[in-house]
Protein backbone atom coordinates (compact mmCIF):
# COMPACT_ATOMS: atom_id res chain seq x y z
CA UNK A 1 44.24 49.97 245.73
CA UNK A 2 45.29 47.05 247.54
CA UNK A 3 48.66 46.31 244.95
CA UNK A 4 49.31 49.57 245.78
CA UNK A 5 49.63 49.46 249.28
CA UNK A 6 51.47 46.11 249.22
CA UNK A 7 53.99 47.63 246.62
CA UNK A 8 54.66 50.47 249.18
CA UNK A 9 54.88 48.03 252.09
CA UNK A 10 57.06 45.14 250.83
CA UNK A 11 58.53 45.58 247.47
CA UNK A 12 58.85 41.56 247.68
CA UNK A 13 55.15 41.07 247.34
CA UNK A 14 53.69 39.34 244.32
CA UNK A 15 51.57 42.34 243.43
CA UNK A 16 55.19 44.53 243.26
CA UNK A 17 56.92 41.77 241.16
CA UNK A 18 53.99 41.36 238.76
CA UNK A 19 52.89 43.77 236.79
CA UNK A 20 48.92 42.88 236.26
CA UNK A 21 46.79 44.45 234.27
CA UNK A 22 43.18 42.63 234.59
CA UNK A 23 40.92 43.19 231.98
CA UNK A 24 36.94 42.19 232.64
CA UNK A 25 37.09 40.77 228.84
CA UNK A 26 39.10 37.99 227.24
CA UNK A 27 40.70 39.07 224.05
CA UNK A 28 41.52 37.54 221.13
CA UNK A 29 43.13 38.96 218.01
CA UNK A 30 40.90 40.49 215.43
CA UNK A 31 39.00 38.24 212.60
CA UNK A 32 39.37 34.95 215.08
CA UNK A 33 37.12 32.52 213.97
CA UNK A 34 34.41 31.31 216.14
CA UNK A 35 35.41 27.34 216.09
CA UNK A 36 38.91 28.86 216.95
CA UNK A 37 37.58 31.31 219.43
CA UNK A 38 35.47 28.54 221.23
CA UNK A 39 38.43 26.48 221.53
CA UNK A 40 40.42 28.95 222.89
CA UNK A 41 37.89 29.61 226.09
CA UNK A 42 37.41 25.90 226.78
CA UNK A 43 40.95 25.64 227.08
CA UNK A 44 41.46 28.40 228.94
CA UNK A 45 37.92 27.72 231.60
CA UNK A 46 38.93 23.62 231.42
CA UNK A 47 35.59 22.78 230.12
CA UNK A 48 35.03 21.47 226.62
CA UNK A 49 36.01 18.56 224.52
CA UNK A 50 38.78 17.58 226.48
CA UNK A 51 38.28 13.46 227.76
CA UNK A 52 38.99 14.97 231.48
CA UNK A 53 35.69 17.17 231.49
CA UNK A 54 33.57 14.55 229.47
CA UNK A 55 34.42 11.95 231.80
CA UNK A 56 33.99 14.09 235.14
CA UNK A 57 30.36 14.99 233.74
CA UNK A 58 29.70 11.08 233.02
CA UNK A 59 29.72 11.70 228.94
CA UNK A 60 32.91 9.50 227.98
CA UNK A 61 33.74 6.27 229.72
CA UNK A 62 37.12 7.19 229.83
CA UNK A 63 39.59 10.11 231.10
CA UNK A 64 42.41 9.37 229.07
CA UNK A 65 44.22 10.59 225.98
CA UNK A 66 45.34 8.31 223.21
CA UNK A 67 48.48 8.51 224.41
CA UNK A 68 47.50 7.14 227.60
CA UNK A 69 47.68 10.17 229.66
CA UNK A 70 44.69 12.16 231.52
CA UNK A 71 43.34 14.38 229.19
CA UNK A 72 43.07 17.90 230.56
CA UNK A 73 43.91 21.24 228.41
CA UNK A 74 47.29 21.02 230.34
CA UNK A 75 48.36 18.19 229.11
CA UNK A 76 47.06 19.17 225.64
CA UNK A 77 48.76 21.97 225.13
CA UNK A 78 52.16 20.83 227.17
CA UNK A 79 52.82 17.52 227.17
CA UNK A 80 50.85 15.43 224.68
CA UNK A 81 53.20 13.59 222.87
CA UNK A 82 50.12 13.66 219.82
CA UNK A 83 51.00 17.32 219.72
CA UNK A 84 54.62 17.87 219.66
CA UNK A 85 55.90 19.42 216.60
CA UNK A 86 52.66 21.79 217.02
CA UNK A 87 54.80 22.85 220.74
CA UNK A 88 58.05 22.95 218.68
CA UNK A 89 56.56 25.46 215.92
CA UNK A 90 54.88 27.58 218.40
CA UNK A 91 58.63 27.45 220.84
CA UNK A 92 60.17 28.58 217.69
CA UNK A 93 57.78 31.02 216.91
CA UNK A 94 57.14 32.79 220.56
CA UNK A 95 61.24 32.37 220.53
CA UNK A 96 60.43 30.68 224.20
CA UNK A 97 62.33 27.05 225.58
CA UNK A 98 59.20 26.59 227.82
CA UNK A 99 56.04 26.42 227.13
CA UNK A 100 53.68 27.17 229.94
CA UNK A 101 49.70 27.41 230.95
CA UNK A 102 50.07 31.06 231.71
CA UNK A 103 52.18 32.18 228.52
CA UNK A 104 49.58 30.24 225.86
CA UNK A 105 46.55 31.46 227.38
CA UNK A 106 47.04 34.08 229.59
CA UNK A 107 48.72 36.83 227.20
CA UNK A 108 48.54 38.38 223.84
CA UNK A 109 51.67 36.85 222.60
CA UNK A 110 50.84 33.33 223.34
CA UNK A 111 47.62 33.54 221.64
């Protein structure tokens, strides 16, 4: 109702530029396995096995990556220079020159 309105009152809004289509269920692709699955939400909610979230909830000493970095899913997935190639292979294969947050996790073509 509201994205509505706003497209009808100001084409320029964000609502008008961006098609959304919110879903009240994450999906994944069919026959996901469950270790991948659970990865895939902690990554997505910021919680999990990243050094970021075990430090913040006192059960690492340390924040950082082993490249030296903060480890957060963000810089997992887009700047770890542990995981590289991995971001080359899946640039080649999504046909995209940036990676982003949104794109990997957000949509069914980045998952």
């Amino acid at each position: 109702v509201y994205s509505t309105k706003a497209k009808l009152r100001n084409p320029s809004t964000y609502a008008a530029r961006f098609l959304l289509k919110p879903t009240s269920k994450i999906t994944l692709p069919k026959n996901t396995r469950r270790e991948i699955a659970s990865a895939y939400y902690q990554l997505k909610l910021g919680h999990g096995y990243n050094k970021a979230y075990l430090h913040n909830i006192q059960k690492t000493e340390s924040s950082k990556c082993s490249c030296g970095y903060t480890q957060t899913p963000q810089h997992l997935l887009l700047s770890c220079r542990n995981y590289r190639e991995a971001r080359k292979k899946i640039k080649s294969s999504l046909q995209e020159t940036r990676l982003t947050i949104s794109l990997l996790l957000d949509t069914n073509r980045g998952i």
